[in-house]
Protein backbone atom coordinates (compact mmCIF):
# COMPACT_ATOMS: atom_id res chain seq x y z
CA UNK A 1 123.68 215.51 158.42
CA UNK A 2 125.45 211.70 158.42
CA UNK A 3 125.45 210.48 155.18
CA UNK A 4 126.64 207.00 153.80
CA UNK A 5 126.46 204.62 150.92
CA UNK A 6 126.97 200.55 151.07
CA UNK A 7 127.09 199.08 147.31
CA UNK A 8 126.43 195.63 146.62
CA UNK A 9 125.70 193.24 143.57
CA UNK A 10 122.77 191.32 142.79
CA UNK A 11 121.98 188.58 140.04
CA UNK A 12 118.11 188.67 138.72
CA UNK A 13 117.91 185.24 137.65
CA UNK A 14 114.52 186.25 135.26
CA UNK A 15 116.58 188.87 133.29
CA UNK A 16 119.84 187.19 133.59
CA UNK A 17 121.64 190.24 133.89
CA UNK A 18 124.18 191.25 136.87
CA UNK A 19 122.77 194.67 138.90
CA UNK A 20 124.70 196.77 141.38
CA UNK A 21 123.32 198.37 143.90
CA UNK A 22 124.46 201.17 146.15
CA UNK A 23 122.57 201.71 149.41
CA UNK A 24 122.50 205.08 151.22
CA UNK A 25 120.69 205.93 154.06
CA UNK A 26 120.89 209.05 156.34
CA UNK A 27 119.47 210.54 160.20
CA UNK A 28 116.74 212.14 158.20
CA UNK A 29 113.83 209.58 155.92
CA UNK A 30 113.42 210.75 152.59
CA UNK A 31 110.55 210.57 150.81
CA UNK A 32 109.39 209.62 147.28
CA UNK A 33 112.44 206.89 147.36
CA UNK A 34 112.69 203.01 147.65
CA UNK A 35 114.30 201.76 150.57
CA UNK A 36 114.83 198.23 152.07
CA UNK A 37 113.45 197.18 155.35
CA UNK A 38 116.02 198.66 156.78
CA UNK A 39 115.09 201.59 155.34
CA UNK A 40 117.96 202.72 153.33
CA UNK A 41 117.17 204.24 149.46
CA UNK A 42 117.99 201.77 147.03
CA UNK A 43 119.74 203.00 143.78
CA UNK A 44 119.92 199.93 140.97
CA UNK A 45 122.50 200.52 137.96
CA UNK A 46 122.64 198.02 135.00
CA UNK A 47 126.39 196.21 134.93
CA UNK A 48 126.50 194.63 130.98
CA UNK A 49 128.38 191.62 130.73
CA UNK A 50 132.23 191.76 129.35
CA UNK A 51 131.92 190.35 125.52
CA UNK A 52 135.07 188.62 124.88
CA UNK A 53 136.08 187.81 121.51
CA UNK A 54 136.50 184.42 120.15
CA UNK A 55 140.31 183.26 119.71
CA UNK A 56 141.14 183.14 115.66
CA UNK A 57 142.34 180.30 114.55
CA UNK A 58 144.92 179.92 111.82
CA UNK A 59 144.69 177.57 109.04
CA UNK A 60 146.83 175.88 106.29
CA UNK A 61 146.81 177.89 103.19
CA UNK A 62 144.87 175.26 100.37
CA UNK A 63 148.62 175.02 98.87
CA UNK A 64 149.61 173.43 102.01
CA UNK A 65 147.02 171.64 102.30
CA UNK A 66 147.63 167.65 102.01
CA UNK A 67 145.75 166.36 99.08
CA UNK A 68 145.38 162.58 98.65
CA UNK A 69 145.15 162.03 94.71
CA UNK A 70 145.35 158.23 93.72
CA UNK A 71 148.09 157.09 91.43
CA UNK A 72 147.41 157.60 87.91
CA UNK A 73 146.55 154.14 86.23
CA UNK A 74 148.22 152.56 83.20
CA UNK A 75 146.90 151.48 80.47
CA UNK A 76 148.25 148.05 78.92
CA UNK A 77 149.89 147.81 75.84
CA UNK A 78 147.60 147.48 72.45
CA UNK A 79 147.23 144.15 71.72
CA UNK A 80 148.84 143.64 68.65
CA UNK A 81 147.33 139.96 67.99
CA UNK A 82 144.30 142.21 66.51
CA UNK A 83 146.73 144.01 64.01
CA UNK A 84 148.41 140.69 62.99
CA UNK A 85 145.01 139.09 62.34
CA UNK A 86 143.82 141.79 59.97
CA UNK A 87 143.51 141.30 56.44
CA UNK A 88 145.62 144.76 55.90
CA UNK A 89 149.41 144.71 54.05
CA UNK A 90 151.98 144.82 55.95
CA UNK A 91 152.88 148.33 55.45
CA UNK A 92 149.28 149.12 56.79
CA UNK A 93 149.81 146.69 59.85
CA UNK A 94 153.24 148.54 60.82
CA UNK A 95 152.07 151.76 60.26
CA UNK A 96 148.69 151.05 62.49
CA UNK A 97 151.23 149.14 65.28
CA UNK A 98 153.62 152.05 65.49
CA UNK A 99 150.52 154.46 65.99
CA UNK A 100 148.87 152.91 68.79
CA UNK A 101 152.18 152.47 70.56
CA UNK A 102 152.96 156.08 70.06
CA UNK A 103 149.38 156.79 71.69
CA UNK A 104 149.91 154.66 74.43
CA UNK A 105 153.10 155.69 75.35
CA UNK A 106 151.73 159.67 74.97
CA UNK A 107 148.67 158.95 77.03
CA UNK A 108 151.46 156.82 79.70
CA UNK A 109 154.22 159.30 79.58
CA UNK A 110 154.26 160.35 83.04
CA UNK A 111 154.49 157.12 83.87
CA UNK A 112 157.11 155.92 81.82
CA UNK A 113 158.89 158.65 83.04
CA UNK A 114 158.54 157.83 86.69
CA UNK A 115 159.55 154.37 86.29
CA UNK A 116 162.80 155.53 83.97
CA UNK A 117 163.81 158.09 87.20
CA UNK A 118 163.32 155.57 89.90
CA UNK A 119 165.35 153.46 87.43
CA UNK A 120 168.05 155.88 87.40
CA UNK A 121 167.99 156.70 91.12
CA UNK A 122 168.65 152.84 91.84
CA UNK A 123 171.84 152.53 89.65
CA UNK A 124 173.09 156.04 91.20
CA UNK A 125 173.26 153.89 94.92
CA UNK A 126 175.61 151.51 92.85
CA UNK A 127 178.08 153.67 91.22
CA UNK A 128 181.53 154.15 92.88
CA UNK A 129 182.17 157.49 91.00
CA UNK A 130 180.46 160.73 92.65
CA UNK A 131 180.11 162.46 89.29
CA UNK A 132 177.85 159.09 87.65
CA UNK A 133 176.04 159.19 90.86
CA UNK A 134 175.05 162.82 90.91
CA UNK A 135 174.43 162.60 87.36
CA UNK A 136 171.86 159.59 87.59
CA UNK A 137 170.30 161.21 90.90
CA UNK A 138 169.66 164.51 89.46
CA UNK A 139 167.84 162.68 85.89
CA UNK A 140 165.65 160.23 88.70
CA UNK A 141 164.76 163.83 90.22
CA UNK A 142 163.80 165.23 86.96
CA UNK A 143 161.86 162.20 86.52
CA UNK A 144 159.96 162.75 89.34
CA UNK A 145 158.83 166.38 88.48
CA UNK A 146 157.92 165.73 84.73
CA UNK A 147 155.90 163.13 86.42
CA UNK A 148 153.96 165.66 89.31
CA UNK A 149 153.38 167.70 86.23
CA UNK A 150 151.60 165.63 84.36
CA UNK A 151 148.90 164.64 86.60
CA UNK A 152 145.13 165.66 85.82
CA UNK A 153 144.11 168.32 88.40
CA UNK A 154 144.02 169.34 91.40
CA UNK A 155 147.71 169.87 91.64
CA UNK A 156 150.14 169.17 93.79
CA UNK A 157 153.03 171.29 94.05
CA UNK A 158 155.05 170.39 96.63
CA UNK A 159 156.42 167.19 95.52
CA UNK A 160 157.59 168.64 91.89
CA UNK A 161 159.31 171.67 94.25
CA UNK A 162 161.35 169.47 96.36
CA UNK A 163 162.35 167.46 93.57
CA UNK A 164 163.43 170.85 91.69
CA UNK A 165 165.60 171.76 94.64
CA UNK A 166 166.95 168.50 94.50
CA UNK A 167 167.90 168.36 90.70
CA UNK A 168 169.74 172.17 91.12
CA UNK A 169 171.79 171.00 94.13
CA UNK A 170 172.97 168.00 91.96
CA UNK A 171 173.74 170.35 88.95
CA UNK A 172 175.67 172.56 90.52
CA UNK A 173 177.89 169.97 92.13
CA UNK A 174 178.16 167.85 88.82
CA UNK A 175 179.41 171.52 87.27
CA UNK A 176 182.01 171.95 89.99
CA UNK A 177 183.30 168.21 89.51
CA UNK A 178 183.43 169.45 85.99
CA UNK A 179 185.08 171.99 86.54
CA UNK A 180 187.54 170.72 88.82
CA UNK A 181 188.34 167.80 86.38
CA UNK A 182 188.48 169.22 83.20
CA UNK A 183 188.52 172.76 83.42
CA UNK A 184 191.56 174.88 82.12
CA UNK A 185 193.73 176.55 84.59
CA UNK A 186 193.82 180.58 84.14
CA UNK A 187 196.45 181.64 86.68
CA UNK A 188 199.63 179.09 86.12
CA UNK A 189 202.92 180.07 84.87
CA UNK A 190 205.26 177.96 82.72
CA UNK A 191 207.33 176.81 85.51
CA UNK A 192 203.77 176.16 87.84
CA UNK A 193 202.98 174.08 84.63
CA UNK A 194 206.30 172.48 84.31
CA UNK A 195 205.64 171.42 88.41
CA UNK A 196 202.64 170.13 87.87
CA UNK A 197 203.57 168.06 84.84
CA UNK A 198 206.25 166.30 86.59
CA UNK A 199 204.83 165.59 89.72
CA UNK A 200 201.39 165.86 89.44
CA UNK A 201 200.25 164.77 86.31
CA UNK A 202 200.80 161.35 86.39
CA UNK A 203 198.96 160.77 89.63
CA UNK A 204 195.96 161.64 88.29
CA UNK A 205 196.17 165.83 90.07
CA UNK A 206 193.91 168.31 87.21
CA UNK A 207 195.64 171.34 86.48
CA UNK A 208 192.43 173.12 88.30
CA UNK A 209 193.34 170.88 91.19
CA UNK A 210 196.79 171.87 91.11
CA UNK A 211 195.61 175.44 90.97
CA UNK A 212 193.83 175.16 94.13
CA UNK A 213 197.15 173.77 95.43
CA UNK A 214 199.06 176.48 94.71
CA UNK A 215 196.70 179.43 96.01
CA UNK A 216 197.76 178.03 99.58
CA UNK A 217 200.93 177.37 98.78
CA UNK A 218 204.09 179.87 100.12
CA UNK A 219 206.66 180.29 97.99
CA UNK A 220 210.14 180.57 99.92
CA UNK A 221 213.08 181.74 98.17
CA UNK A 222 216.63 180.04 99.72
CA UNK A 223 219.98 181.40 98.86
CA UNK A 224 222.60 179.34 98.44
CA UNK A 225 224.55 177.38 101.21
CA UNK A 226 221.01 178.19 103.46
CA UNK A 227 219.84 175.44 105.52
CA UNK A 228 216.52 174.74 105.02
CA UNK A 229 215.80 172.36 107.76
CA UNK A 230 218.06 170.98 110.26
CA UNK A 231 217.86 167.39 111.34
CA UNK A 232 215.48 167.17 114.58
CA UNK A 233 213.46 170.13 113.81
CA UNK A 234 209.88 169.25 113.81
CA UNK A 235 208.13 169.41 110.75
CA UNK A 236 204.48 171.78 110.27
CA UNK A 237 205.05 171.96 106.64
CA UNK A 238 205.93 169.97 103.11
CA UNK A 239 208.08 171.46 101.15
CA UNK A 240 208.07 171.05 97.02
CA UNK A 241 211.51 172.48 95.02
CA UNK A 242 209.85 173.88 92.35
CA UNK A 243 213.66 175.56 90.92
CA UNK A 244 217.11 175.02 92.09
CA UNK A 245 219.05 172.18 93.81
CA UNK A 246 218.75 171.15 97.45
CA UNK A 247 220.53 168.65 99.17
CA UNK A 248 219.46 165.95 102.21
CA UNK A 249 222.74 165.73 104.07
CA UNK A 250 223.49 163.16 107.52
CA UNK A 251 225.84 162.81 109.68
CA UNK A 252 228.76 165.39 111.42
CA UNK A 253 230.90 164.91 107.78
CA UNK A 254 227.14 166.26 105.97
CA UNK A 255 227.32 163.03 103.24
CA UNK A 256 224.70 163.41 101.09
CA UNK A 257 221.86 161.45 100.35
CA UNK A 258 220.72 161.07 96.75
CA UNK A 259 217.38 159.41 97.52
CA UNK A 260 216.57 162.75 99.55
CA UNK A 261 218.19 165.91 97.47
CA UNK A 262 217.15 167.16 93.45
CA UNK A 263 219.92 168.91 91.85
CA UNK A 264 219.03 171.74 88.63
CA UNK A 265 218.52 168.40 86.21
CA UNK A 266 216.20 167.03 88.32
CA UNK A 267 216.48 163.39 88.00
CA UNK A 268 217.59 159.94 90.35
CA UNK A 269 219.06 156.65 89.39
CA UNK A 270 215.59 155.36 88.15
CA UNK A 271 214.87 158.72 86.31
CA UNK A 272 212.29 160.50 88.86
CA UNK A 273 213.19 163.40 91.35
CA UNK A 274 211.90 162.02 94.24
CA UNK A 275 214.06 164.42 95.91
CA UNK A 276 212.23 167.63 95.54
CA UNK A 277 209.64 166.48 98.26
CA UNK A 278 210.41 167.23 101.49
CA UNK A 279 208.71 166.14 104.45
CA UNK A 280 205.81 164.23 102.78
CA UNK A 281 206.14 161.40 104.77
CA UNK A 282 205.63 163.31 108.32
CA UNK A 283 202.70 164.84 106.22
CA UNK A 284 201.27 161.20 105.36
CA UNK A 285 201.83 159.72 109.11
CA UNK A 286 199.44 163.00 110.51
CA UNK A 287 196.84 162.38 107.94
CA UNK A 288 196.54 158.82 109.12
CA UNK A 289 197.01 159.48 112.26
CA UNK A 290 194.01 161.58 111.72
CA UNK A 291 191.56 159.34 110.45
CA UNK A 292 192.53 156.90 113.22
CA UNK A 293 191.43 159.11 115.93
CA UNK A 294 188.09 160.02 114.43
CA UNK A 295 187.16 156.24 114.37
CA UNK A 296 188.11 155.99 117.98
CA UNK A 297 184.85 155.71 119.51
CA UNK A 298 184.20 159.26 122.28
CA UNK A 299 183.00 156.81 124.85
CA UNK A 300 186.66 155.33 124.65
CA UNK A 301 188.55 158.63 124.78
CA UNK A 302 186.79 160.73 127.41
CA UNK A 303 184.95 158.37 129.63
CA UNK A 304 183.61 155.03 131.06
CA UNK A 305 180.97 154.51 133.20
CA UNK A 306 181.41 152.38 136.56
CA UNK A 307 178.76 151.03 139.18
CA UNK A 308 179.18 152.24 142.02
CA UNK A 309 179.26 149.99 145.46
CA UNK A 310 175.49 151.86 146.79
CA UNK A 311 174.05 149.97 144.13
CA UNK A 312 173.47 149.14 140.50
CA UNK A 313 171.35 152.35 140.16
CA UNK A 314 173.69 154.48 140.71
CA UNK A 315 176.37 155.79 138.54
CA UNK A 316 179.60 157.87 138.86
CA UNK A 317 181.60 158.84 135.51
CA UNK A 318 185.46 158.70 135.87
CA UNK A 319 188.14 159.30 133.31
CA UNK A 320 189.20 156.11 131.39
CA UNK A 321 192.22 154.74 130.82
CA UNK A 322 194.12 156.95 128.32
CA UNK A 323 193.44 154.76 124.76
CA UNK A 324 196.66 153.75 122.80
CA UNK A 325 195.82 155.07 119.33
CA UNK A 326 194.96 158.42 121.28
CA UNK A 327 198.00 158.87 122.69
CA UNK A 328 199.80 157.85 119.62
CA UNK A 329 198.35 160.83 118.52
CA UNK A 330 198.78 163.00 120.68
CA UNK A 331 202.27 162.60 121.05
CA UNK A 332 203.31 162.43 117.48
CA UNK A 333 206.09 164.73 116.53
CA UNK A 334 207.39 164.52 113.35
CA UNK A 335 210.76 165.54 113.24
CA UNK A 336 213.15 165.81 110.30
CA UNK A 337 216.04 163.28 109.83
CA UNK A 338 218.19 165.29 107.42
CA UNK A 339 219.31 168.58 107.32
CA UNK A 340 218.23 169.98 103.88
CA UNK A 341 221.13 172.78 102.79
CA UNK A 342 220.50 174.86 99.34
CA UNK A 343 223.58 174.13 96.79
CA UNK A 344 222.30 177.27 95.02
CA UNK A 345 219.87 179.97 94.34
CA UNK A 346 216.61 177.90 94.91
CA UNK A 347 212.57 178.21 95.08
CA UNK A 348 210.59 176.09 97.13
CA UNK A 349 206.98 175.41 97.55
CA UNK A 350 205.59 175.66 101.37
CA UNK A 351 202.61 173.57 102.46
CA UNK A 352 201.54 174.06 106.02
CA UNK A 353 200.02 170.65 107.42
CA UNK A 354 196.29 172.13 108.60
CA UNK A 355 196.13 174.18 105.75
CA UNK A 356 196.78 171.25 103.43
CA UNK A 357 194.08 169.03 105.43
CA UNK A 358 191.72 171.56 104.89
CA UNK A 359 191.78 171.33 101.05
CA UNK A 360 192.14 167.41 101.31
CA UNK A 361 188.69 167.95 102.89
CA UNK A 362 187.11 170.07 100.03
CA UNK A 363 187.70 167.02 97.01
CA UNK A 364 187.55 162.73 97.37
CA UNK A 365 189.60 163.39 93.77
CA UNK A 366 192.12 165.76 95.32
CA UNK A 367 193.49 164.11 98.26
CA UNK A 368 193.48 160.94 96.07
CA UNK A 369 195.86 162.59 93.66
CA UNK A 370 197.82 164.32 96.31
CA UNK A 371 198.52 161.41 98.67
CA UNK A 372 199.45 159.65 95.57
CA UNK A 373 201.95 161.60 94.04
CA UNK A 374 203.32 162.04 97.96
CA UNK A 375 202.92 157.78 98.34
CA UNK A 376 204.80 157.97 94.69
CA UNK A 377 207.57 160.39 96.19
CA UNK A 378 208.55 157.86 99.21
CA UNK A 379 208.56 154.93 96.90
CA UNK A 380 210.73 156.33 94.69
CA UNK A 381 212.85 157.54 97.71
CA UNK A 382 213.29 153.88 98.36
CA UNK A 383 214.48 152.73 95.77
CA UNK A 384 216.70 155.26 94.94
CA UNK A 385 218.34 154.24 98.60
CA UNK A 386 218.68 150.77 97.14
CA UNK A 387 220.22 151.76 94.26
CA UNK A 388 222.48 153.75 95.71
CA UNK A 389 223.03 151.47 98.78
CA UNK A 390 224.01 148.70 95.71
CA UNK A 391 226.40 151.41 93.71
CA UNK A 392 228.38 151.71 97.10
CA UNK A 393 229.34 148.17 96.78
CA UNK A 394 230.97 148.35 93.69
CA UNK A 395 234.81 149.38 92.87
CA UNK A 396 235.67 152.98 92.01
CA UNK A 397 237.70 152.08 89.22
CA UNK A 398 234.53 150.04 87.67
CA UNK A 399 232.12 153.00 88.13
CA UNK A 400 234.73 155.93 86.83
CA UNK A 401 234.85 153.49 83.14
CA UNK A 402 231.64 153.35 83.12
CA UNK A 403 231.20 156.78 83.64
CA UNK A 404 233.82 157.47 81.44
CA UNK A 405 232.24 155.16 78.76
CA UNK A 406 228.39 156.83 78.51
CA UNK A 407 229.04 160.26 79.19
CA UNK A 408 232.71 160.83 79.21
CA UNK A 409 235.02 162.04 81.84
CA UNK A 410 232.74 162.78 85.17
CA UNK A 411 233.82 163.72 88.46
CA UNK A 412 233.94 160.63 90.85
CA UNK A 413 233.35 162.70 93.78
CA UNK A 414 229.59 162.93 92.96
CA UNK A 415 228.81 159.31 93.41
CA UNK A 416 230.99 158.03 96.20
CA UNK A 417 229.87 160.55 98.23
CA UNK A 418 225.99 159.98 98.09
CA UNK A 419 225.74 157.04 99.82
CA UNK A 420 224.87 156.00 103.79
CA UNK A 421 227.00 153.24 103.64
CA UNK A 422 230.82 153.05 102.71
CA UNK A 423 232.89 156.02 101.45
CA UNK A 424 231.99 158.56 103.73
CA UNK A 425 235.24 160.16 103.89
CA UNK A 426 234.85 162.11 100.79
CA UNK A 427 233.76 165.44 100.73
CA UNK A 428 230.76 166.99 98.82
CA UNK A 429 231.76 168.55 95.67
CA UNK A 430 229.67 170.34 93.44
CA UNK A 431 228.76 168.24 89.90
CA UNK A 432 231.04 168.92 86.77
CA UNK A 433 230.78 167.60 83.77
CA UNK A 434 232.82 167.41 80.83
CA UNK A 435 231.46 166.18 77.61
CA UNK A 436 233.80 164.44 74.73
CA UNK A 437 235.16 166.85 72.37
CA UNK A 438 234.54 164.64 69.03
């Protein structure tokens, strides 16, 4: 017996519901069954309707949610014509003035305090000094907290919590320029404290500055008659003698220069020892030469745009020009113009150039001090040159009474030879010193 079944769907627009039907027929006609005009049995099956679910929605939490509070009013002052008027003593007038300020400035505190922060916050923009600043920044964000606090309900949280985040960040900076400032060093020997009192000190360098100084530092030890640097050898690092003498000599007959060597005593012509920095000026030249490149602007060292000849809409990029500062720059090499040689057993302080940038970087008070006591150092330098450059031009015979008059008889040898100019046939002699047997 052939057997089939054809299924279709049909839509009963009274119930509203969707029906399938699945039509069979066969050779033989059944009976009891309802069948089409074609005569084939007709089977109907309910089909329900898919339910889908309604998409949630996510809201603000109510502490998120914006609340628009007006400000809170203030009250005017009590008029103290009233008091005056009043037929009480004096004591009674005072005593009734003072309470109705206290009560006005109780029921205004918030207020007062708002006004006193914003106060604050306005002299921190004109204060040169970044401890004052943070100091009056974090009291106007104080301010503004005591004042979210103090409103009536509902409260607002937000606000006060910013302001809270605000006030810690300033704390813990102002403790760290504390610290930095005024805070006792823990790790320095006497001779790191000896260092930092002669060189340091008196450019305004904290010993906890100094500290941080010396944690990068990298402490060379030189034997004697070791060259330290030779002339033309570029210089990565600044060196600091912290013990020892080390001379700056020039030339094939190695004259030394006074302005540029420290001996054990420590001390120039004009009493500082400008001498136990070396390479502080190459140091100086790169930090400046720094700076100048980052206020180049990038559309002046990589690229410049041109038109091109298709027309004014469209554009081609080329490389520009190479800028001057840029390669002034790029091409600096400083290179030493002494050779520094140990006259004994000696202990210098090493600086490497990006490390040393790097801590510049950390403190506005740090690299103040530092490039002053380096500035200091090639001042110093100079004149010491002069000096010397003017004691060449004198007679031997006047310096050796002179000598002979302050400190008794002295070795002649140890200024004629110290100079650029004049008497450069004389050899380098160690210093001796005889003092008058009274």
């Amino acid at each position: 017996m052939l057997r089939a079944t054809i299924s279709s769907s049909i839509y009963h627009a009274k119930t509203g519901v969707l029906c399938r039907q699945s039509v069979g027929f066969s050779t033989v006609q059944g009976r009891g069954m309802k069948q089409d005009k074609y005569r084939r049995k007709i089977i109907r099956r309910v089909i329900r309707p898919i339910e889908r679910k309604p998409k949630k929605t996510w809201k603000l939490p109510e502490i998120m949610t914006p609340t628009s509070l007006a400000p809170k009013t203030t009250k005017p002052l009590p008029d103290v014509k009233k008091i005056v008027k009043s037929k009480a003593s004096n004591k009674q007038k005072a005593s009734k003035a003072w309470h109705d300020i206290l009560a006005w400035m109780k029921e205004n505190s918030g207020v007062i305090v708002l006004n006193f922060g914003s106060l604050c916050t306005l002299t921190a923009f004109t204060r040169s000094d970044i401890l004052e600043l943070r100091c009056l920044s974090m009291t106007g964000s104080i301010s503004s907290v005591l004042y979210f606090l103090s409103l009536p309900p509902p409260k607002v949280w937000f606000p006060p919590l910013w302001s809270s985040v605000f006030a810690s960040v300033n704390a813990y900076k102002v403790y760290f320029i504390l610290e930095e400032r005024k805070g006792k060093p823990q790790f320095l020997t006497q001779e790191e404290l000896n260092v930092y009192e002669e060189h340091f000190k008196p450019h305004g360098v904290t010993p906890r500055m100094f500290e941080k100084l010396i944690h990068i530092a990298t402490v060379v030890k030189i034997d004697k008659g070791k060259v330290l640097i030779e002339n033309g050898e570029d210089l990565h690092s600044v060196y600091l003698v912290k013990s020892g003498a080390i001379d700056g000599v020039t030339g094939s007959l190695k004259r030394r220069v006074t302005a540029a060597s420290t001996d054990r005593d420590g001390h120039n012509e004009n009493g500082s020892n400008s001498g136990a920095w070396i390479g502080e000026l190459a140091f100086l030249d790169v930090l400046s030469q720094k700076d100048a490149k980052k206020m180049i602007p990038k559309s002046e060292q990589n690229t410049k745009t041109t038109l091109s000849e298709k027309g004014a809409n469209e554009s081609t990029s080329q490389p520009s020009e190479p800028h001057p500062e840029t390669d002034r720059v790029a091409q600096a090499k400083q290179k030493a113009i002494l050779t520094y040689v140990a006259t004994e057993d000696s202990v210098v302080y090493q600086f490497d150039h990006k490390e040393l940038r790097d801590l510049l970087k950390s403190s506005a008070d740090l690299r103040a001090g530092i490039t002053r006591a380096m500035t200091s150092a090639v001042v110093n330098k100079v004149i010491n040159l002069y000096f010397s450059k003017m004691d060449a031009d004198r007679p031997l015979w006047q310096k050796w009474l002179e000598d002979n008059w302050k400190t008794g008889v002295k070795d002649v040898d140890r200024d004629s030879d110290v100079h650029l100019g004049g008497m450069s046939s004389l050899k380098i002699v160690n210093i001796t010193e005889v003092k008058k047997q009274g």
